[in-house]
C-alpha atoms as a PDB file:
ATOM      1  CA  UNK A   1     -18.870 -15.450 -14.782  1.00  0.00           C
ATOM      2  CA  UNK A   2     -16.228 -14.973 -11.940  1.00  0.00           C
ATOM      3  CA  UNK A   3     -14.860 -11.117 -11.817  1.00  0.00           C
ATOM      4  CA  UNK A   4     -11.326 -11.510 -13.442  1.00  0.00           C
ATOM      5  CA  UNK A   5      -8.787 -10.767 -11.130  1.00  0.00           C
ATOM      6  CA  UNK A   6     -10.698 -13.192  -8.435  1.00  0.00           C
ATOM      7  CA  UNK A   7      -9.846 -15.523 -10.517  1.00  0.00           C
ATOM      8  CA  UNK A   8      -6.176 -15.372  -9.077  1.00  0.00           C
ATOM      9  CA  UNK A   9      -7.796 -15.282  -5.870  1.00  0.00           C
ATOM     10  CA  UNK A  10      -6.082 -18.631  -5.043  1.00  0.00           C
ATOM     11  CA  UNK A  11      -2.528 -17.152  -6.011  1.00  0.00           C
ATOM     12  CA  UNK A  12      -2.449 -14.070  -4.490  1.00  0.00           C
ATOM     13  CA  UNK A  13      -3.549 -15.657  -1.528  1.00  0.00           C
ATOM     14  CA  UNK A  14      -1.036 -17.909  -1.195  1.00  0.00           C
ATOM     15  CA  UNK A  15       2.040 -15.084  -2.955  1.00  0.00           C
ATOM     16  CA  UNK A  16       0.752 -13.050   0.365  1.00  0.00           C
ATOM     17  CA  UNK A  17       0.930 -15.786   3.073  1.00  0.00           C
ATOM     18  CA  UNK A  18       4.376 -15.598   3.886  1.00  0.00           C
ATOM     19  CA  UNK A  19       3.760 -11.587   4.676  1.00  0.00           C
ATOM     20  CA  UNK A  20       0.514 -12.509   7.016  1.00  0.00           C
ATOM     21  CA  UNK A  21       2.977 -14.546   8.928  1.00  0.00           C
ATOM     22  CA  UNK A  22       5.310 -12.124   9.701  1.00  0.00           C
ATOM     23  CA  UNK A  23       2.492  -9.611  10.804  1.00  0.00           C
ATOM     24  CA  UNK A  24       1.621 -12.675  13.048  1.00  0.00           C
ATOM     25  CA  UNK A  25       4.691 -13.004  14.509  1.00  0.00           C
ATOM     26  CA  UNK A  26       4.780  -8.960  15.331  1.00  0.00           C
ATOM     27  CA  UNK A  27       1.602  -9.413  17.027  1.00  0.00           C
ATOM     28  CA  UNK A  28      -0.570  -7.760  14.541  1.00  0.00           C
ATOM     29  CA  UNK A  29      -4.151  -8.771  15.025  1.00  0.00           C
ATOM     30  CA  UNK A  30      -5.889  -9.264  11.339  1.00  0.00           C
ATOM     31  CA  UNK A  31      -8.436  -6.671  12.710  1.00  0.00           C
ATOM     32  CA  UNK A  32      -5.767  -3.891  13.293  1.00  0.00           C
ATOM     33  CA  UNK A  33      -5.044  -4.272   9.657  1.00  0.00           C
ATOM     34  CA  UNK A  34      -8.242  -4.071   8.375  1.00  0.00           C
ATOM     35  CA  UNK A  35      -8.876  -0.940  10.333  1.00  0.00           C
ATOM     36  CA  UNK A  36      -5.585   0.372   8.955  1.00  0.00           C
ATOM     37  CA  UNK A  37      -7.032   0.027   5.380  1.00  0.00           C
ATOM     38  CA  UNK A  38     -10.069   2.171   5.959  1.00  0.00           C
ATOM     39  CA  UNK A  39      -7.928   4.722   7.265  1.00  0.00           C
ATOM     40  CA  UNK A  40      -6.127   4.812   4.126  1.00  0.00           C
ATOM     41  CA  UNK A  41      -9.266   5.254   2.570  1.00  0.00           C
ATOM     42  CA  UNK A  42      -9.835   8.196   4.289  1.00  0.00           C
ATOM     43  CA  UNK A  43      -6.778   9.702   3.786  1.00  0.00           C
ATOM     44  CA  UNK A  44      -7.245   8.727   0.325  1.00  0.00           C
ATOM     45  CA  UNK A  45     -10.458  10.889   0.201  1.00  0.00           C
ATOM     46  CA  UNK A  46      -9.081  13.841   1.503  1.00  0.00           C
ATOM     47  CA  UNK A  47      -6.622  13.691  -0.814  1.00  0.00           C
ATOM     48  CA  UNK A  48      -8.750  13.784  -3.938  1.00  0.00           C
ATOM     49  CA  UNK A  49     -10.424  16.423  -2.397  1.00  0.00           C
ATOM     50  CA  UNK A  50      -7.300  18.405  -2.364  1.00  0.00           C
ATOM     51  CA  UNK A  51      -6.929  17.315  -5.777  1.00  0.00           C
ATOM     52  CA  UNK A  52      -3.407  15.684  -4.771  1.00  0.00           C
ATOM     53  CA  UNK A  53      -4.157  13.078  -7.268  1.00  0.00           C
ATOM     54  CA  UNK A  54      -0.650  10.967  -7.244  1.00  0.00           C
ATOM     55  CA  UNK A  55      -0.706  11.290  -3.853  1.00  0.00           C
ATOM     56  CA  UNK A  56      -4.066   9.407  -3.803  1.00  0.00           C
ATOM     57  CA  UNK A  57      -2.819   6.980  -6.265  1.00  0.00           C
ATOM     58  CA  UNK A  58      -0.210   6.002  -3.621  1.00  0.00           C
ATOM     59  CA  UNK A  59      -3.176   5.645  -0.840  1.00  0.00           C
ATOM     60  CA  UNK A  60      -5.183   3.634  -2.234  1.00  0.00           C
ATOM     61  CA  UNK A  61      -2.169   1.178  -3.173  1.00  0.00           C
ATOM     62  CA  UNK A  62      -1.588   1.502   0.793  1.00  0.00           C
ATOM     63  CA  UNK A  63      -5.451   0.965   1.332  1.00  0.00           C
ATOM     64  CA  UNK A  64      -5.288  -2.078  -1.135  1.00  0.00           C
ATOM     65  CA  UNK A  65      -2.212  -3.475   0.426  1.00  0.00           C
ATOM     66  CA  UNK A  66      -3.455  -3.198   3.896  1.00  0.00           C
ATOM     67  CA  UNK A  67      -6.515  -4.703   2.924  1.00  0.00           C
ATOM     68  CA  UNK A  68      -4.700  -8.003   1.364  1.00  0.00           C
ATOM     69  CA  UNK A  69      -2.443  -7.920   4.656  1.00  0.00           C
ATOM     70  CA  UNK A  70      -5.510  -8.546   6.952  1.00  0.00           C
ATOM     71  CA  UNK A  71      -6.617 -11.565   4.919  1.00  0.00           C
ATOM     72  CA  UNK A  72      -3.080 -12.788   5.061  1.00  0.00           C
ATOM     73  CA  UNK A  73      -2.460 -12.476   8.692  1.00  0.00           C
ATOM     74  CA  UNK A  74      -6.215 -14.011   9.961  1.00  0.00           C
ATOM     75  CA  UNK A  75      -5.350 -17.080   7.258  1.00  0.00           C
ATOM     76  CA  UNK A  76      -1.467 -17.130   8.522  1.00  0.00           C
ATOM     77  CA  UNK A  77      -2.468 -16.994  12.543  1.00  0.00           C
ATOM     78  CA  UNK A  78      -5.541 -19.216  12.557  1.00  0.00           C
ATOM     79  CA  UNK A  79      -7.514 -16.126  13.473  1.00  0.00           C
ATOM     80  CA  UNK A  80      -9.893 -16.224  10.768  1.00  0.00           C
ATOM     81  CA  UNK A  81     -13.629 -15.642  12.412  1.00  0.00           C
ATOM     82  CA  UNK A  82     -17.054 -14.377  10.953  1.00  0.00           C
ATOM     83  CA  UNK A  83     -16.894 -11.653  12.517  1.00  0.00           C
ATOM     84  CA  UNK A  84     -13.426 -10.674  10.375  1.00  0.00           C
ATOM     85  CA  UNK A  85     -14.908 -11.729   7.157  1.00  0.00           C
ATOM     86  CA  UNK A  86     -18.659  -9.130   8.116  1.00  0.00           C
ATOM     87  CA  UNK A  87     -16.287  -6.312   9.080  1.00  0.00           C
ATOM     88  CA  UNK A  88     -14.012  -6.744   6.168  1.00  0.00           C
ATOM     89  CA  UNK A  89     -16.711  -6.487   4.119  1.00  0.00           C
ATOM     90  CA  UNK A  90     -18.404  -3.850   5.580  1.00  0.00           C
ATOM     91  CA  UNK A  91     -14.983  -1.909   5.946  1.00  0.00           C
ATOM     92  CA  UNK A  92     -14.770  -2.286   2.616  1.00  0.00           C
ATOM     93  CA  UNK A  93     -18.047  -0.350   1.418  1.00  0.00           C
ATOM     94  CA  UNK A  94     -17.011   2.744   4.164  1.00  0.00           C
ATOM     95  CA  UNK A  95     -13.684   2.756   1.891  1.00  0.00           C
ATOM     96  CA  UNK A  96     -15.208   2.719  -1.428  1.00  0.00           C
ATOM     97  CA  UNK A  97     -17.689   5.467  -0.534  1.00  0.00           C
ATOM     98  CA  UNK A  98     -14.570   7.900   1.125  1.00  0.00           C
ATOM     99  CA  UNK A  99     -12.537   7.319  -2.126  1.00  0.00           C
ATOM    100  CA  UNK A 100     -15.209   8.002  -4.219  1.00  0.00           C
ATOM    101  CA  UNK A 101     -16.704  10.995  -1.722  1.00  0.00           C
ATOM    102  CA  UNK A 102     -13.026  12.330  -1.838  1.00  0.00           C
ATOM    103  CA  UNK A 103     -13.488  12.193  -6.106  1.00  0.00           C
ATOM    104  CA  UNK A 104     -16.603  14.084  -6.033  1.00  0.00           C
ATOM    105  CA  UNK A 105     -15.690  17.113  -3.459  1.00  0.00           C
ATOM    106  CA  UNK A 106     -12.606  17.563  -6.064  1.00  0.00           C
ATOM    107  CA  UNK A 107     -14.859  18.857  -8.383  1.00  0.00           C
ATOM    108  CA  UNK A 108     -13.346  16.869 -11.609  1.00  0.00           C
ATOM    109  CA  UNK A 109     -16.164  14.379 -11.279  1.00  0.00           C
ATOM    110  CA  UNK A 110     -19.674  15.503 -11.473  1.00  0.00           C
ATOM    111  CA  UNK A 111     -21.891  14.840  -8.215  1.00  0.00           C
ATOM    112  CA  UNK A 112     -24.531  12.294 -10.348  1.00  0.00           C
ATOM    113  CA  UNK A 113     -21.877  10.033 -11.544  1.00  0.00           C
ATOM    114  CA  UNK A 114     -20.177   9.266  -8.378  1.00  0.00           C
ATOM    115  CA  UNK A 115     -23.632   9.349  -6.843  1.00  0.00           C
ATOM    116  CA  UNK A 116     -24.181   6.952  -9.652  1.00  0.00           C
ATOM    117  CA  UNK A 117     -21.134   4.763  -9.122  1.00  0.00           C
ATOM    118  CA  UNK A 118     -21.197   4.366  -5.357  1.00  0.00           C
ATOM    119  CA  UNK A 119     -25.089   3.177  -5.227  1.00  0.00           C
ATOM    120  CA  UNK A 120     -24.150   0.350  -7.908  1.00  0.00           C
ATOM    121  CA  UNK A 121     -20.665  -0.354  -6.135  1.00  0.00           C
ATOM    122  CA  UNK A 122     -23.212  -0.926  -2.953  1.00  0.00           C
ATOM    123  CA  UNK A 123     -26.217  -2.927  -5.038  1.00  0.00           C
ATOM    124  CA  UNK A 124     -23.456  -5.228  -6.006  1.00  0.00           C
ATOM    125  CA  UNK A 125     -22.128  -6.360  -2.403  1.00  0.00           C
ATOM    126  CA  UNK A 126     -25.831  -6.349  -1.628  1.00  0.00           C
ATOM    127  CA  UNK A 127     -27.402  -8.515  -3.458  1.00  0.00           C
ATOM    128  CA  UNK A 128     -24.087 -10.941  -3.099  1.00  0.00           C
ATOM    129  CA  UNK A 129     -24.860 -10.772   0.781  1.00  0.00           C
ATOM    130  CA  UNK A 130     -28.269 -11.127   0.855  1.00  0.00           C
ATOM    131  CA  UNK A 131     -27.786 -13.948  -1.586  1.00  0.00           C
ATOM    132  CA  UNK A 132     -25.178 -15.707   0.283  1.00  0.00           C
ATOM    133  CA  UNK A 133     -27.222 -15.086   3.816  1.00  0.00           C
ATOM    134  CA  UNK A 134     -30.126 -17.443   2.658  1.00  0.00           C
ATOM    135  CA  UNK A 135     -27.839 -19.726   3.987  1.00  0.00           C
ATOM    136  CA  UNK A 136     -28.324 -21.536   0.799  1.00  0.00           C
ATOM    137  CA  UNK A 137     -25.529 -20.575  -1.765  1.00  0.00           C
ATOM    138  CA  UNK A 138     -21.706 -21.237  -0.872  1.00  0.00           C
ATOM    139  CA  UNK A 139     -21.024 -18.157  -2.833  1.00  0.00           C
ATOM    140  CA  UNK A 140     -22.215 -15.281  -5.225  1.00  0.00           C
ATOM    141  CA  UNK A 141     -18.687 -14.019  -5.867  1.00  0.00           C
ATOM    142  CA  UNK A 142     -20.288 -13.755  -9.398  1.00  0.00           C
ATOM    143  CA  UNK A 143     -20.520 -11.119 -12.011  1.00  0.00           C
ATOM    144  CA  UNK A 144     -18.739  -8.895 -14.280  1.00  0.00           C
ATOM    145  CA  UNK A 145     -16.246  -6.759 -11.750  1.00  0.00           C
ATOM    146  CA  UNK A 146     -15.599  -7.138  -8.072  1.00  0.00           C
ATOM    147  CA  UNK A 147     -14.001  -4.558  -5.640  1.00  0.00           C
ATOM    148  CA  UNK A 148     -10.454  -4.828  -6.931  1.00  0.00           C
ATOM    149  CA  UNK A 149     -11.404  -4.641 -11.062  1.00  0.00           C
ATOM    150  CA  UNK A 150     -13.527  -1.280  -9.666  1.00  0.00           C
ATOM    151  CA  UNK A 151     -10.981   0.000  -7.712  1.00  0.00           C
ATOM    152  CA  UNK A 152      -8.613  -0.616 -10.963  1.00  0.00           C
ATOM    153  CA  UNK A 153     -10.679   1.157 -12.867  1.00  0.00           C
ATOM    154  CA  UNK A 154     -10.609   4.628 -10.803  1.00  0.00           C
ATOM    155  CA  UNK A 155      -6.747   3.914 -10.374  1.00  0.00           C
ATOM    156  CA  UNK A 156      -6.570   3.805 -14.650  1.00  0.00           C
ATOM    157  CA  UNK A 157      -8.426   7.390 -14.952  1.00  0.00           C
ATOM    158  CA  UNK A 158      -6.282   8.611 -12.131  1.00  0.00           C
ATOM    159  CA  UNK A 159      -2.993   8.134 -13.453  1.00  0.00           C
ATOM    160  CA  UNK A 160      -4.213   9.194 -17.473  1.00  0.00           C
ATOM    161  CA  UNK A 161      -5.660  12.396 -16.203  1.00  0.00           C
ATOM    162  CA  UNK A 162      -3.060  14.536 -16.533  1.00  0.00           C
ATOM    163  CA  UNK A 163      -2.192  13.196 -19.894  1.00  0.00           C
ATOM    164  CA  UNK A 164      -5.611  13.865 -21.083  1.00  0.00           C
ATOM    165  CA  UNK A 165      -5.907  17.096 -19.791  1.00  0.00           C
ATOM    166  CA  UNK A 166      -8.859  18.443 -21.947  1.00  0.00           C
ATOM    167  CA  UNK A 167     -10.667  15.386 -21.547  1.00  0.00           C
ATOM    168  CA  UNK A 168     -12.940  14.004 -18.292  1.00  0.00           C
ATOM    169  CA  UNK A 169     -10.936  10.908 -17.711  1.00  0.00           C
ATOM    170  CA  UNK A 170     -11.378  10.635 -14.655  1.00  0.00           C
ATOM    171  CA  UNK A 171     -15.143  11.001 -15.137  1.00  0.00           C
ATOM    172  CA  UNK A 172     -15.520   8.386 -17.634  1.00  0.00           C
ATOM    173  CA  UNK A 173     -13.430   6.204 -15.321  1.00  0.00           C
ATOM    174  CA  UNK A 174     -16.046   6.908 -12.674  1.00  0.00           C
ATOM    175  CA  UNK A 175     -18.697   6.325 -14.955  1.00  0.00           C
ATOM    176  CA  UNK A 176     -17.089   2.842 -16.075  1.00  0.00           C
ATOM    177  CA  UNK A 177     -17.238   1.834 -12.299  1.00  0.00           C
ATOM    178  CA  UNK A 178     -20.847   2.770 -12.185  1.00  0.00           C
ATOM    179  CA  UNK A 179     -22.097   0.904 -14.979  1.00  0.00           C
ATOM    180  CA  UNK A 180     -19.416  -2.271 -14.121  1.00  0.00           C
ATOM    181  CA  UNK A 181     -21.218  -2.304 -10.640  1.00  0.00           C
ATOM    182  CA  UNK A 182     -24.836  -2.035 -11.891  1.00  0.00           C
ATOM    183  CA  UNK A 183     -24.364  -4.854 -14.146  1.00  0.00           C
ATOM    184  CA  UNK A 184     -22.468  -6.891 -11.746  1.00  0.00           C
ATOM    185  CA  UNK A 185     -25.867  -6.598  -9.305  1.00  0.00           C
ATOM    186  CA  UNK A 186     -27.997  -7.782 -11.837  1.00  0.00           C
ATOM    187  CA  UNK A 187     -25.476 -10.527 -12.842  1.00  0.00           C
ATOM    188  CA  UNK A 188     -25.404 -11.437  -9.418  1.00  0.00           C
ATOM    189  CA  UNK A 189     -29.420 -11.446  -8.720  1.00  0.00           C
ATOM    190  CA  UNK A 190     -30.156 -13.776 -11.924  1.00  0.00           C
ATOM    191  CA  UNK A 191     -27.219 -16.187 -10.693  1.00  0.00           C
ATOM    192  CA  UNK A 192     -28.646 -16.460  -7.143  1.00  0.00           C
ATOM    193  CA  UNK A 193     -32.562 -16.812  -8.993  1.00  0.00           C
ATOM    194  CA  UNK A 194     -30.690 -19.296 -11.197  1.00  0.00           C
ATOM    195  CA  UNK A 195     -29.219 -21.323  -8.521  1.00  0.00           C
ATOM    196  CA  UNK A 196     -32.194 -21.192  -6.138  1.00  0.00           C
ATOM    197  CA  UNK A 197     -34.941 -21.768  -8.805  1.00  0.00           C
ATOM    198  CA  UNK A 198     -33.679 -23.515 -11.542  1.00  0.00           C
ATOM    199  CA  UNK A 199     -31.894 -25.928  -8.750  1.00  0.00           C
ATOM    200  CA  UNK A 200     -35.085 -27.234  -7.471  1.00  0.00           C
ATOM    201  CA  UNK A 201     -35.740 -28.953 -10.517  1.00  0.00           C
ATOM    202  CA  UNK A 202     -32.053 -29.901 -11.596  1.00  0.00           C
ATOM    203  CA  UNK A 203     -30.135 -32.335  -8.890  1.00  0.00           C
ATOM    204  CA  UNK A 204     -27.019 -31.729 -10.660  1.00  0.00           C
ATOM    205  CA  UNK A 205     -26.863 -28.085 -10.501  1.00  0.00           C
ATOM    206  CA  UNK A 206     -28.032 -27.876  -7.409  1.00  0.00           C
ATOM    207  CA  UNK A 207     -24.882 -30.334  -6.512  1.00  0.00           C
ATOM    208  CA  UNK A 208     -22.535 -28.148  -8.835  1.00  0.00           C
ATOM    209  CA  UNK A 209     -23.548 -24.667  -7.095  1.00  0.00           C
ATOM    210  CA  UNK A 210     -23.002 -26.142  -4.012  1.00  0.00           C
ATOM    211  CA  UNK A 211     -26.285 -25.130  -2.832  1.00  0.00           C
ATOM    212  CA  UNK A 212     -27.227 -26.674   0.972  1.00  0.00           C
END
């Protein structure tokens, strides 16, 4: 099971190429970008530590936007490299933890639940890069939600918050991400046992995993 809205991976990718070339042709290294997006994410933080909760909202759309810019530009350029892809991701988990840091010093969310959602959102891109660093699975982009379905979550209970004032939205959004990410992990580590196991004894889905 592929998380949703990586199933328009392909799409968005190529909807965004045409803005990745004209950050190439400014000069814009893909890594510039990427760095970009995780100051967003800081920003972001401090905002929903303020409690300046539409002003968030608008962050993280910059964070998120940045962050589809870098992949655009390294794809658009030819500057695509490992190194990109390891500090992406790693860029990536710095973010989530600021935005969700930023949600817990506001005081709206209690300390266990982002606690909660943050070690799950980690679990999850653990156990995919452990998976895919045995060097033996093309990928374990598996799983109930990935980073943009969890950041979609947290952007939902942001923006019905102050409709519901008298109820934890936000909370239950955070909540949502936690459990989203914790099943996601375990998704993850029986697809990898799956593909690594049960491929030893079955050619064909050891050829249709595109195991090595």
């Amino acid at each position: 099971m592929m998380p949703f809205l990586a199933r328009f991976r392909q799409f968005y990718e190529q909807a965004s190429l045409p803005l990745g070339h004209f950050c190439s042709r400014l000069g814009i290294h893909p890594n510039i970008l990427t760095y970009l997006s995780l100051l967003f994410s800081v920003l972001a933080g401090y905002l929903l530590s303020q409690r300046e909760f539409w002003w968030g909202i608008v962050v993280i759309l910059l964070m998120g936007f940045a962050d589809v810019l870098d992949g655009a530009t390294a794809r658009a350029s030819g500057m695509a490299s490992e190194y990109g892809t390891v500090l992406d991701h790693v860029t990536d988990r710095y973010a989530e933890a600021f935005v969700m840091g930023g949600l817990m010093l506001s005081g709206v969310v209690a300390p266990v639940w982002t606690l909660f959602a943050i070690f799950g959102m980690v679990m999850a891109s653990y156990v995919r890069a452990r998976a895919e660093a045995t060097g033996k699975l093309a990928s374990c982009n598996v799983g109930f939600a990935g980073r943009q379905e969890k950041l979609g979550l947290l952007l939902i209970g942001l923006i019905l918050m102050p409709f519901f004032p008298d109820r934890p939205v936000l909370e239950w959004a955070v909540i949502a991400v936690g459990i989203a990410s914790h099943i996601t992990a375990v998704q993850r580590l029986l697809y990898t046992r799956q593909m690594l196991v049960g491929s030893a004894r079955d050619p064909k889905l050891r050829k249709e995993s595109g195991i090595i």
